[in-house]
C-alpha atoms as a PDB file:
ATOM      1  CA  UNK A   1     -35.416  13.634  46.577  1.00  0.00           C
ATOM      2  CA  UNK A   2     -37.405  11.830  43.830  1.00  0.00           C
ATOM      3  CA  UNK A   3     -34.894  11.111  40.612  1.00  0.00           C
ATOM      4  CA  UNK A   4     -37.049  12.574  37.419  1.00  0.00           C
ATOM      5  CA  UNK A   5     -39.233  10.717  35.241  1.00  0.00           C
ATOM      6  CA  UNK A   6     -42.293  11.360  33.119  1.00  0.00           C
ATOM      7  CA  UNK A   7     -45.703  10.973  34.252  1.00  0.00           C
ATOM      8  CA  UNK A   8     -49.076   9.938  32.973  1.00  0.00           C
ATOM      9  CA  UNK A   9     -52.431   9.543  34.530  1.00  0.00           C
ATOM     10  CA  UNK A  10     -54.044   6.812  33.627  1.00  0.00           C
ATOM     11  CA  UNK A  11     -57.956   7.079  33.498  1.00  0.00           C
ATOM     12  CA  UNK A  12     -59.039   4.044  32.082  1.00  0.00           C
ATOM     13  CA  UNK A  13     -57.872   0.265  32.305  1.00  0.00           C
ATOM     14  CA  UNK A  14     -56.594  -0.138  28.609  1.00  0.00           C
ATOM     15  CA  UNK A  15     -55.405   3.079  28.452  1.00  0.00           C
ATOM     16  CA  UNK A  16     -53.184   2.042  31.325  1.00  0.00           C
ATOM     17  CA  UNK A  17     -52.492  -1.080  29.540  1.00  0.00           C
ATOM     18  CA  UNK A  18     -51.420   0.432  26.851  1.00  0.00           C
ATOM     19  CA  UNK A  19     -48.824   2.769  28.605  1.00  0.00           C
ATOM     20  CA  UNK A  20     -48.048  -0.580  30.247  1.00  0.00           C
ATOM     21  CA  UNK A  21     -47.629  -2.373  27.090  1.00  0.00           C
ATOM     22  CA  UNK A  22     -45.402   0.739  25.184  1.00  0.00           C
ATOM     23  CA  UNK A  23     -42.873   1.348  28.265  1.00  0.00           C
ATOM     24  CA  UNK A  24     -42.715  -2.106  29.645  1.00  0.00           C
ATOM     25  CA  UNK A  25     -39.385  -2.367  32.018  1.00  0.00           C
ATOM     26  CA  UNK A  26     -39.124   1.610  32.387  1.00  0.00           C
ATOM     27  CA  UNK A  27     -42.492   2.094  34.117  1.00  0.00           C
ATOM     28  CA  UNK A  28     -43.704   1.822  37.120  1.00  0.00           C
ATOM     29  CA  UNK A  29     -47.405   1.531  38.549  1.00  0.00           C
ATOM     30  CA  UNK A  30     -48.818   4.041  40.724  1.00  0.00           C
ATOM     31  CA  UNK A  31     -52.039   3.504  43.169  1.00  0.00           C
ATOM     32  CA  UNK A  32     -51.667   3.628  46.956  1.00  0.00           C
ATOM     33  CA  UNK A  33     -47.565   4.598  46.759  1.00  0.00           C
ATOM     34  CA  UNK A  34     -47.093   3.270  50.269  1.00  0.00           C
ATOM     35  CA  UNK A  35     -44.075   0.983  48.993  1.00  0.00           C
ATOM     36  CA  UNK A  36     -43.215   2.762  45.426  1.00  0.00           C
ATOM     37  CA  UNK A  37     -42.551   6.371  47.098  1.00  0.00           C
ATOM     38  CA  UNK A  38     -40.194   5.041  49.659  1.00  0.00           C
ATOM     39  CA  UNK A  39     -38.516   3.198  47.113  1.00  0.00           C
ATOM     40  CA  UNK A  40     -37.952   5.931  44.565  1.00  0.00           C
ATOM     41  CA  UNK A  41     -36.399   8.371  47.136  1.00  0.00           C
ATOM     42  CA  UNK A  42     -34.409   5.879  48.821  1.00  0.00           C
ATOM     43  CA  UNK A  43     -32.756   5.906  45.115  1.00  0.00           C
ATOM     44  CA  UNK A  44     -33.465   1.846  44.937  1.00  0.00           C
ATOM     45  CA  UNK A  45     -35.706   2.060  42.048  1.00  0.00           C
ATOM     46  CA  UNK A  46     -35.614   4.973  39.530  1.00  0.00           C
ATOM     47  CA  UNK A  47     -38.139   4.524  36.398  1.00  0.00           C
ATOM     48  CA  UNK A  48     -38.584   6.495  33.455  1.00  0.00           C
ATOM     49  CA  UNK A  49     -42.020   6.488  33.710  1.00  0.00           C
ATOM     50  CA  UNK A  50     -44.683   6.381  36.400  1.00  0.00           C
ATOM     51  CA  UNK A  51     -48.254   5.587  35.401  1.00  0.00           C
ATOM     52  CA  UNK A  52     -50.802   6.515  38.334  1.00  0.00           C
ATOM     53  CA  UNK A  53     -53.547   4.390  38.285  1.00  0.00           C
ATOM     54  CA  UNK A  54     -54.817   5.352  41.355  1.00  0.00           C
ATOM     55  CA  UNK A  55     -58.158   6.762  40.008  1.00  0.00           C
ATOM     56  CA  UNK A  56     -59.088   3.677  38.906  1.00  0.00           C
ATOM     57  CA  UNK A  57     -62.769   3.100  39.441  1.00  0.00           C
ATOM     58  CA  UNK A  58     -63.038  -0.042  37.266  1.00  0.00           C
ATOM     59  CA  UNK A  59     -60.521  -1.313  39.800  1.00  0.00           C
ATOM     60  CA  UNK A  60     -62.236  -0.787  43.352  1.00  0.00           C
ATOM     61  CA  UNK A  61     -64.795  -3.167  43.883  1.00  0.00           C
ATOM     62  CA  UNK A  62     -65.953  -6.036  46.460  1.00  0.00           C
ATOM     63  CA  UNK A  63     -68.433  -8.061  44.724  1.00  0.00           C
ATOM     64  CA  UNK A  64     -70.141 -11.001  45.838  1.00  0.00           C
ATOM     65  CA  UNK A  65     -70.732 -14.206  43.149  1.00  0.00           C
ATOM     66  CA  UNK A  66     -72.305 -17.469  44.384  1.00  0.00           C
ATOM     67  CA  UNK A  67     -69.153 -18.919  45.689  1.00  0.00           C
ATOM     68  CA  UNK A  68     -66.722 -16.356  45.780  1.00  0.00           C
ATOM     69  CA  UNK A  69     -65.711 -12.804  46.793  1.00  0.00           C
ATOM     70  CA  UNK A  70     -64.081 -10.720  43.758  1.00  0.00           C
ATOM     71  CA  UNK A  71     -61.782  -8.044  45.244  1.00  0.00           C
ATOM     72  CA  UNK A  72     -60.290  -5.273  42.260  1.00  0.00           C
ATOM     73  CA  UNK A  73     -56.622  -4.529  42.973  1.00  0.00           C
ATOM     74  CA  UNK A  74     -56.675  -1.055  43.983  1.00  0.00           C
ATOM     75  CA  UNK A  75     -59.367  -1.499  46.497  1.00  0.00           C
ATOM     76  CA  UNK A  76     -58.235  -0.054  49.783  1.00  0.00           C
ATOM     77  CA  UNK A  77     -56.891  -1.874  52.630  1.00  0.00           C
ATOM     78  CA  UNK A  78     -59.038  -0.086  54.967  1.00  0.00           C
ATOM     79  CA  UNK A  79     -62.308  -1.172  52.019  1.00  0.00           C
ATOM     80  CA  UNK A  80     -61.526  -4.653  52.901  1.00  0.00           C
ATOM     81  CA  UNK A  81     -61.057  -3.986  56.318  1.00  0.00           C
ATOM     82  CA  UNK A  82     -64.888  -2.334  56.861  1.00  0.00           C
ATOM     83  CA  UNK A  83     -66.366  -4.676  54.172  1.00  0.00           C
ATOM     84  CA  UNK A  84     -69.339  -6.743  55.883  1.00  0.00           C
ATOM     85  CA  UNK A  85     -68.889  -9.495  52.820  1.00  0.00           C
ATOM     86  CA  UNK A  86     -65.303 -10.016  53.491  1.00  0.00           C
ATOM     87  CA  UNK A  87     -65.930  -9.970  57.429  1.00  0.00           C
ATOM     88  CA  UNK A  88     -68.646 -12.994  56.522  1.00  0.00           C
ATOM     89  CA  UNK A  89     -66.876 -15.090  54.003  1.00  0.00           C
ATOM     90  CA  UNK A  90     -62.982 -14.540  54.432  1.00  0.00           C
ATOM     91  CA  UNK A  91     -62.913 -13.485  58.026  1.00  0.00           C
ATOM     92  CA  UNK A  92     -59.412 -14.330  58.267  1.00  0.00           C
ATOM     93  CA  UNK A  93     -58.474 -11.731  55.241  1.00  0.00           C
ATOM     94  CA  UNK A  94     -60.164  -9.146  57.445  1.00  0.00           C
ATOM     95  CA  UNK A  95     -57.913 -10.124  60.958  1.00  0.00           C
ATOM     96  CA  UNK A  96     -54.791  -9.838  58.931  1.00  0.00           C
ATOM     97  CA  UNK A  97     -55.914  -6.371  57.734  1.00  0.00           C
ATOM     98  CA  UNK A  98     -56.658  -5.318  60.794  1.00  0.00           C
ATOM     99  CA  UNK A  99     -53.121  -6.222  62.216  1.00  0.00           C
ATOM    100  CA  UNK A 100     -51.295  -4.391  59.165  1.00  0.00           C
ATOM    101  CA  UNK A 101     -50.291  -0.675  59.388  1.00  0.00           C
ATOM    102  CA  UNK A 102     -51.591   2.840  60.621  1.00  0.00           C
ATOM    103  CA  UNK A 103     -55.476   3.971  59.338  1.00  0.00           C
ATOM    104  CA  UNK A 104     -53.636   6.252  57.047  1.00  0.00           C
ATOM    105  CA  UNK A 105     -51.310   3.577  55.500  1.00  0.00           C
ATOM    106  CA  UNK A 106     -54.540   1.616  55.207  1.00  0.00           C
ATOM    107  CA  UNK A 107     -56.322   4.293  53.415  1.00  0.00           C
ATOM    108  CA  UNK A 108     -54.157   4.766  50.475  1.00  0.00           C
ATOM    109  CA  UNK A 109     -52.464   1.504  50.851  1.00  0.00           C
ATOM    110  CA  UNK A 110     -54.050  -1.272  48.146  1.00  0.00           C
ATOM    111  CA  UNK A 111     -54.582  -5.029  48.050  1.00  0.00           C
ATOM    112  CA  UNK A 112     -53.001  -5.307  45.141  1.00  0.00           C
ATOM    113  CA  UNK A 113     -49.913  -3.462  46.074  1.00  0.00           C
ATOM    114  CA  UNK A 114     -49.605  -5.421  49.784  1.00  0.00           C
ATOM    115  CA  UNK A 115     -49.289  -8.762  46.509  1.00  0.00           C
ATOM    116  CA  UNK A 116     -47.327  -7.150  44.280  1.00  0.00           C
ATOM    117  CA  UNK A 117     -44.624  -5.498  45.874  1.00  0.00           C
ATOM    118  CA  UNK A 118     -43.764  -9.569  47.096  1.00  0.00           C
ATOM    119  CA  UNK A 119     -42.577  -8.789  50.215  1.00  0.00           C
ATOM    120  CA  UNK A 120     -42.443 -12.248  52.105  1.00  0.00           C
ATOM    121  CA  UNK A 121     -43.735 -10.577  54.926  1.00  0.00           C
ATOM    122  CA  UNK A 122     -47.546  -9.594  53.181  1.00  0.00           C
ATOM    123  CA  UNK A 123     -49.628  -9.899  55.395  1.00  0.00           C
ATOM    124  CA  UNK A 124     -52.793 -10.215  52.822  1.00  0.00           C
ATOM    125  CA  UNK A 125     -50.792 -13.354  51.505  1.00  0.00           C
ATOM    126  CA  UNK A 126     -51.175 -16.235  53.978  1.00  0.00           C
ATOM    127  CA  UNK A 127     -54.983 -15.393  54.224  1.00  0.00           C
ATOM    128  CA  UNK A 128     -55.416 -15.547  50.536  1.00  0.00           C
ATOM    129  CA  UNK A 129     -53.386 -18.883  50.448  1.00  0.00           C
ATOM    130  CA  UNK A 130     -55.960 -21.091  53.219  1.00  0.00           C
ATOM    131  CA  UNK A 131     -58.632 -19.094  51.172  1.00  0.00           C
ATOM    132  CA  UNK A 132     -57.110 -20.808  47.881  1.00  0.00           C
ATOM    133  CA  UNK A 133     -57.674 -17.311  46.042  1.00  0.00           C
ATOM    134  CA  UNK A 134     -57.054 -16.485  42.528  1.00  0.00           C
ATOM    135  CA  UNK A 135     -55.573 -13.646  41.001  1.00  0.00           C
ATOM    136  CA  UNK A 136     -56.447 -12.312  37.906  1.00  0.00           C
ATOM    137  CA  UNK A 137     -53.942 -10.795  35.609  1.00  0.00           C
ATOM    138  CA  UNK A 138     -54.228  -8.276  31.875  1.00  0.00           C
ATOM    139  CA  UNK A 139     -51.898  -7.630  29.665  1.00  0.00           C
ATOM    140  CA  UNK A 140     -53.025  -5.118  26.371  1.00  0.00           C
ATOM    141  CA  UNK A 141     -54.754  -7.703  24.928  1.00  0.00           C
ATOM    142  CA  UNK A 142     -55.596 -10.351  27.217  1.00  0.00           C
ATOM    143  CA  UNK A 143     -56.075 -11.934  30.656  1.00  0.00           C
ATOM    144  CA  UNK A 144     -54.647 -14.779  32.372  1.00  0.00           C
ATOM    145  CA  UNK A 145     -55.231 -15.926  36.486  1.00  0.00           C
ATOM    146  CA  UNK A 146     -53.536 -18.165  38.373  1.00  0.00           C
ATOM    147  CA  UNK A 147     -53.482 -19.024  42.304  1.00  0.00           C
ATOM    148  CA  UNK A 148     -51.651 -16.956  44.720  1.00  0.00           C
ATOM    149  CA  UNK A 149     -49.478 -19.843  45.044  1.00  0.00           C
ATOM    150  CA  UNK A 150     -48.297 -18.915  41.905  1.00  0.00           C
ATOM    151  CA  UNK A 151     -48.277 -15.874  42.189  1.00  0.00           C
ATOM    152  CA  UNK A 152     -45.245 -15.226  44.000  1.00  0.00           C
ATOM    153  CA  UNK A 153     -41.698 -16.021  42.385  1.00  0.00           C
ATOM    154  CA  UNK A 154     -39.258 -14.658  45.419  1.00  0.00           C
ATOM    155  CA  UNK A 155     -38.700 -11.491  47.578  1.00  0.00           C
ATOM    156  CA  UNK A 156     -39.888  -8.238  44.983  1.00  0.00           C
ATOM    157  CA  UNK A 157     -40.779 -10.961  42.307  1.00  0.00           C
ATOM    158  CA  UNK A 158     -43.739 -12.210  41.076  1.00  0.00           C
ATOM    159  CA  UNK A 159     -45.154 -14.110  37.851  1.00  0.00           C
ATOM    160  CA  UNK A 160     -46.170 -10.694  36.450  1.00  0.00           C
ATOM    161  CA  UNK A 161     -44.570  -9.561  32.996  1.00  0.00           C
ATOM    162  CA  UNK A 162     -43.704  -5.765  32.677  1.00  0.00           C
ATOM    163  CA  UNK A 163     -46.656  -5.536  30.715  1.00  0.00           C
ATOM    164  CA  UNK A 164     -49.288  -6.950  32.752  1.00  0.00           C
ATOM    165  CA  UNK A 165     -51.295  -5.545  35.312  1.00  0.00           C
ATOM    166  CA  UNK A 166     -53.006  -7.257  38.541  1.00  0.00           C
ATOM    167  CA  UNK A 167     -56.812  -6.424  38.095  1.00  0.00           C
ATOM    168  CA  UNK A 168     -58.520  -8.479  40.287  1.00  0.00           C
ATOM    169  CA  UNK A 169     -58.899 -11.245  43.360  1.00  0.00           C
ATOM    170  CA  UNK A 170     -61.056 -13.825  43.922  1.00  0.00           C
ATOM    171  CA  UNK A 171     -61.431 -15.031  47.324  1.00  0.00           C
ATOM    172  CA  UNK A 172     -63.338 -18.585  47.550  1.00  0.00           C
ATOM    173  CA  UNK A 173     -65.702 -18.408  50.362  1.00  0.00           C
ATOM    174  CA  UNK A 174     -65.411 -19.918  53.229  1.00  0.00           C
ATOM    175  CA  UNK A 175     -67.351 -23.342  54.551  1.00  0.00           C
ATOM    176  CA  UNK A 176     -69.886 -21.254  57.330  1.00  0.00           C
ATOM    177  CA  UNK A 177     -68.881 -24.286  59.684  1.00  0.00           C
ATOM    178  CA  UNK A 178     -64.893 -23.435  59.355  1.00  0.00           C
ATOM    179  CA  UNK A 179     -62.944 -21.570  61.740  1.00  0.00           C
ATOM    180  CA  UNK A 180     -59.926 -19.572  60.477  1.00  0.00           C
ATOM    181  CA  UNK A 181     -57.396 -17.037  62.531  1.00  0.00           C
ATOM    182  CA  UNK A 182     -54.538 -15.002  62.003  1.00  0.00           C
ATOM    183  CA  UNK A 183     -51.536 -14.793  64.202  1.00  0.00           C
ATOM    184  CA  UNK A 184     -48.867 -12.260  63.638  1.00  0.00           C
ATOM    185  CA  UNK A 185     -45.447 -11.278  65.699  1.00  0.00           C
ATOM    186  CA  UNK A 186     -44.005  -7.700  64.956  1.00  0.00           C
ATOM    187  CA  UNK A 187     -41.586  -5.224  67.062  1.00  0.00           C
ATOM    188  CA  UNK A 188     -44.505  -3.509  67.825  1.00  0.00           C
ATOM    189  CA  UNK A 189     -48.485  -3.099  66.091  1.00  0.00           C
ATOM    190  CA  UNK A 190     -48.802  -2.413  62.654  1.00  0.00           C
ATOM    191  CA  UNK A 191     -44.980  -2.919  61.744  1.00  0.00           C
ATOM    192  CA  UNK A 192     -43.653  -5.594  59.369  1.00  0.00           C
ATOM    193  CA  UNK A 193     -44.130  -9.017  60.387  1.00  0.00           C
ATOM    194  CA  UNK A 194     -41.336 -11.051  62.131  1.00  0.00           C
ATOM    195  CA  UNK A 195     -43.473 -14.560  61.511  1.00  0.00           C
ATOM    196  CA  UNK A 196     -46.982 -14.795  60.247  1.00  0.00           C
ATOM    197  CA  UNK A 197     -49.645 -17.782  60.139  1.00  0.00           C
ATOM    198  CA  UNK A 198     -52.664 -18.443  59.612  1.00  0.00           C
ATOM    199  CA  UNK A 199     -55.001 -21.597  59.732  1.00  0.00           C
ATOM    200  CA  UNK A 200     -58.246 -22.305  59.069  1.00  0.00           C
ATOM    201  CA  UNK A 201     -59.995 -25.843  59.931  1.00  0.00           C
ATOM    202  CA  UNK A 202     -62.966 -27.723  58.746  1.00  0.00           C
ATOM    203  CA  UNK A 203     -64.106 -30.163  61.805  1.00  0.00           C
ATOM    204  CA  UNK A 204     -66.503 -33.306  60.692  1.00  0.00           C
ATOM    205  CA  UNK A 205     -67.659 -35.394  63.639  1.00  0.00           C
ATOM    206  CA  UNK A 206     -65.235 -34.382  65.428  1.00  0.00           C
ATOM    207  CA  UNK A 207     -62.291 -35.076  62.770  1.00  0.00           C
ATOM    208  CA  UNK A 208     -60.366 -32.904  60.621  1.00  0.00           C
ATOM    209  CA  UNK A 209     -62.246 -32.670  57.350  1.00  0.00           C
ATOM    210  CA  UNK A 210     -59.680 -30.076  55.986  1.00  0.00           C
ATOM    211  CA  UNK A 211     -57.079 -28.083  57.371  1.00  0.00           C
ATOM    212  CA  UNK A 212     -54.591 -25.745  55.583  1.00  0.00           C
ATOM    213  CA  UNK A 213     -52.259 -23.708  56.981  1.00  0.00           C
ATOM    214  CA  UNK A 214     -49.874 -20.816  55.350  1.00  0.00           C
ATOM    215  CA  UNK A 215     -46.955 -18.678  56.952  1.00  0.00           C
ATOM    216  CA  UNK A 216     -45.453 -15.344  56.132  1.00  0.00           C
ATOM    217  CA  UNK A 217     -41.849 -14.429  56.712  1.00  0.00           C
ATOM    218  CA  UNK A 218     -40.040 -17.653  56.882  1.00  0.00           C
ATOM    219  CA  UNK A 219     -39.070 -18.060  53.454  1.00  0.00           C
ATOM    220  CA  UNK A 220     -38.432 -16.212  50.387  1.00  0.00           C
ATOM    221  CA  UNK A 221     -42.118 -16.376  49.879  1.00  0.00           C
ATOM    222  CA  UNK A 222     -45.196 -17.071  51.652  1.00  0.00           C
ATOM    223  CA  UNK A 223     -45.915 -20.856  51.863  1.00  0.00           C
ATOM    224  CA  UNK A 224     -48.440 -23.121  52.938  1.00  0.00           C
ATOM    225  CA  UNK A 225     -47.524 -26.186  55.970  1.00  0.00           C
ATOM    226  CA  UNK A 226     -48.271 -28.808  53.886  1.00  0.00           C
ATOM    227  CA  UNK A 227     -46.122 -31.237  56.543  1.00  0.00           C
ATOM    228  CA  UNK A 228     -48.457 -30.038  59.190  1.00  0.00           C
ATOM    229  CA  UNK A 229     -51.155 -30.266  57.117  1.00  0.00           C
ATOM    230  CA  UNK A 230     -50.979 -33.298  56.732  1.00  0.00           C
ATOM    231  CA  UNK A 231     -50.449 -34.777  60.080  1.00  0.00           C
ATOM    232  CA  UNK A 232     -53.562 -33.294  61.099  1.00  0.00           C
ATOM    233  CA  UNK A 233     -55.827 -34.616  58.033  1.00  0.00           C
ATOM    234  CA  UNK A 234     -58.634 -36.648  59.022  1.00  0.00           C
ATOM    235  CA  UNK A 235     -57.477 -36.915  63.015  1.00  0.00           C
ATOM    236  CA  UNK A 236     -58.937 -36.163  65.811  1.00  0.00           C
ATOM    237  CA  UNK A 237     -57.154 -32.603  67.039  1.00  0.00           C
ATOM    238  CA  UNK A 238     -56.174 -33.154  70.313  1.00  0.00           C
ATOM    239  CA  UNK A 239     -53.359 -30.924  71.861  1.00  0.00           C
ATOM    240  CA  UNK A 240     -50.734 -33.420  71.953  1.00  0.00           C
ATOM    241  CA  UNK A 241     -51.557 -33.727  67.818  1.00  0.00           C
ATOM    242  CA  UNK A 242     -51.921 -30.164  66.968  1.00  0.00           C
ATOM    243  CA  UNK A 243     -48.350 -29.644  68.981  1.00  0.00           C
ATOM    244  CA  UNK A 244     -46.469 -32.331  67.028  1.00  0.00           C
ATOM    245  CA  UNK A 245     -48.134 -31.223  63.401  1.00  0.00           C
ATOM    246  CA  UNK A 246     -46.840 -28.201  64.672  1.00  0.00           C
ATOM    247  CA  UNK A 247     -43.619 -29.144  64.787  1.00  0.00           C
ATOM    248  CA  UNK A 248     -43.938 -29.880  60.933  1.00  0.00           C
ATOM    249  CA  UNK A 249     -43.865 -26.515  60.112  1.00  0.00           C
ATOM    250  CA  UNK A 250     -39.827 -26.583  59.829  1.00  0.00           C
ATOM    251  CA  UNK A 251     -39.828 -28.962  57.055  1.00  0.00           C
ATOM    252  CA  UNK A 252     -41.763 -26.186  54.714  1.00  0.00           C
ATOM    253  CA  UNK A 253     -39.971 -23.096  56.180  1.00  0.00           C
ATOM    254  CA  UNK A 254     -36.286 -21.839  55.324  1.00  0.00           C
ATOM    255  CA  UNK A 255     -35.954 -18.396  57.321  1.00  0.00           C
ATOM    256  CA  UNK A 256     -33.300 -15.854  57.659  1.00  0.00           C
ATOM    257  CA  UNK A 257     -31.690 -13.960  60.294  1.00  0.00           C
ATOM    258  CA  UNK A 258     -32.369  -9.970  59.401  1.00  0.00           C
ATOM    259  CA  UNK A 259     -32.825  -7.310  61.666  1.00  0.00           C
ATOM    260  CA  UNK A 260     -35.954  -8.027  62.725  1.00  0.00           C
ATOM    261  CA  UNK A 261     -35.279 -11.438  64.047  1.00  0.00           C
ATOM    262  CA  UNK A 262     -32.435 -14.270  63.627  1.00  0.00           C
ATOM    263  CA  UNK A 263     -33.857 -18.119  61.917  1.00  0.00           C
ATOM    264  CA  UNK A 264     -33.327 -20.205  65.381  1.00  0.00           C
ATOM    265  CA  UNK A 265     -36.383 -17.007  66.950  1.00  0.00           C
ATOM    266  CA  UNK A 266     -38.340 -17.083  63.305  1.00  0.00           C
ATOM    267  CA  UNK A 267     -38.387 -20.931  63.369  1.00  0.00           C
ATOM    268  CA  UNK A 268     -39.294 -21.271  66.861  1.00  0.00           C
ATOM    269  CA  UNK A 269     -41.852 -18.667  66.720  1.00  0.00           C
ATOM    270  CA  UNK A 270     -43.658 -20.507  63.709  1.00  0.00           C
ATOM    271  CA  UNK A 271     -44.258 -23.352  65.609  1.00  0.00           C
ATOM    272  CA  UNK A 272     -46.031 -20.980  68.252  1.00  0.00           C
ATOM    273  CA  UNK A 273     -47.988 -18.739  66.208  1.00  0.00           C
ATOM    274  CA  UNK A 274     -49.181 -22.177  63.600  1.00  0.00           C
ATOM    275  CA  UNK A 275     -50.501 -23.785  67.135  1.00  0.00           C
ATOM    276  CA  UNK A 276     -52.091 -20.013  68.690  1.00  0.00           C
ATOM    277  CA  UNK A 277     -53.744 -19.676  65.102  1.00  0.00           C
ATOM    278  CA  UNK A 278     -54.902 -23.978  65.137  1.00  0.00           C
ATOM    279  CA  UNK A 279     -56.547 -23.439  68.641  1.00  0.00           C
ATOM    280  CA  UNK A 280     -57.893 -20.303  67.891  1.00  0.00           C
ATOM    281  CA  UNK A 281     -59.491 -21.600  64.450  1.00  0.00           C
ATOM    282  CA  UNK A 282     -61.007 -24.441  66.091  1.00  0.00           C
ATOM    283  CA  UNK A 283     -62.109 -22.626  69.182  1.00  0.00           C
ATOM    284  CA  UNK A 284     -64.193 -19.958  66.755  1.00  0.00           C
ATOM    285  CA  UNK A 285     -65.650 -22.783  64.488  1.00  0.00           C
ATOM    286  CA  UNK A 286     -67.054 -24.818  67.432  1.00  0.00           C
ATOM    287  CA  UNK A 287     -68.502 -21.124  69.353  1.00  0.00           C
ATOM    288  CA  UNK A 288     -70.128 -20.243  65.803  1.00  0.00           C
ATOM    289  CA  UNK A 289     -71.595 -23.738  65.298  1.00  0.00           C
ATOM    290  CA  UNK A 290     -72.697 -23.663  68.690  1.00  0.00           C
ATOM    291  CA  UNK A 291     -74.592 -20.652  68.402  1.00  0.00           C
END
């Protein structure tokens, strides 16, 4: 059973700011609900107020500029998902959505609620990290943005004030001669990730030009492998390299042993997935450059 509380539609952005702005810690924000619902009738979080912003329009967009993709918040997973100019110029966001949750979770579910509800586990979050996205943030008044890295302050925390509102993110696009890919490990498809990564590579005669790397579920947020990273820089990625920088991995990880899986399987298991999703990045950059 839901515990009560007083609701109000919001039907534009600064009205919803507003609401925001006069309730601040004993409101919550409504739009997909895949998260929020559970929550509230598990008895975990019980607000005075719930502001649906669900309707939205101002909110669900994919918009192409000349070197980004802007993505509102409550844009559905599923948007993203179908979305020919993410597909093009943040593949890897659209392999990470496709590896999240039932078609009905990915219908209401939004991209801004997979970032804001902080789980360490989001699986839009290591994508947007090798994409070096933004994320734009309004409070009544004004706005503010600041990089997903920042974004995320610990499990269910995040930069946000009580005030503010997540309105919008902006993808950078991706080099056309990159190769990205994202590997995840769950109990079984669609569920909560055990370990997460992702990689995407920039080859340049034959050396690493740029690499970045980010993993989900091995520490209280998601992180880039700047160890790894770093190892790889300006090499030559042979096996034998790409399987030591993928040892590096450990040095930027700190997992936990929960029920889905203890640190020794989490740790081991980012050292595979960071190599699968290496291989497989460079392996789709030289096909596409090829063709």
């Amino acid at each position: 059973m839901l515990p009560s509380f007083e609701y109000h539609r919001a039907t534009t952005l600064q009205e919803a700011l507003d609401l925001l702005d006069k309730y601040g810690y004993e409101a919550k924000l409504l739009a997909g609900g895949t998260d929020l619902i559970v929550k509230m009738r598990d008895g975990l979080i019980k607000p005075k107020h719930l502001i649906d912003i669900s309707e939205l329009k101002e909110l669900k967009f994919i918009e192409e500029d000349k070197d980004t993709i802007r993505i509102g918040a409550l844009t559905p997973l599923s948007e993203i998902e179908k979305s020919p100019l993410v597909r093009k110029w943040a593949t890897v966001l659209c392999q990470a959505v496709e590896k999240m949750s039932c078609w009905h979770i990915k219908n209401s579910g939004t991209i801004g609620g997979n970032l804001c509800n902080a789980s360490p586990a989001a699986d839009t979050a290591p994508p947007l990290l090798v994409l070096g996205a933004e994320l734009k943030i309004a409070g009544k008044d004004y706005e503010r943005t600041v990089s997903v890295g920042e974004f995320f302050k610990g499990p269910g925390m995040t930069v946000m004030e009580p005030n503010e509102l997540l309105t919008e993110i902006i993808v950078s696009k991706m080099e056309e001669s990159a190769g990205a890919s994202f590997q995840k490990l769950s109990q079984r498809e669609g569920a909560l990730a055990i370990v997460s990564s992702c990689a995407l590579v920039l080859l340049s005669n034959e050396k690493v030009e740029d690499v970045r790397i980010a993993l989900g579920a091995v520490a209280p947020t998601p992180v880039r492998a700047k160890h790894a990273e770093e190892m790889l820089r300006g090499k030559e990625p042979s096996e034998a390299l790409i399987r030591e920088a993928c040892k590096e991995v450990l040095k930027d990880i700190s997992p936990v042993t929960d029920v889905r899986g203890s640190r020794w399987y989490r740790e081991e298991m980012s050292v595979v997935l960071t190599r699968r999703a290496l291989l497989e990045a460079i392996d789709l950059m030289r096909c596409q450059n090829e063709g």
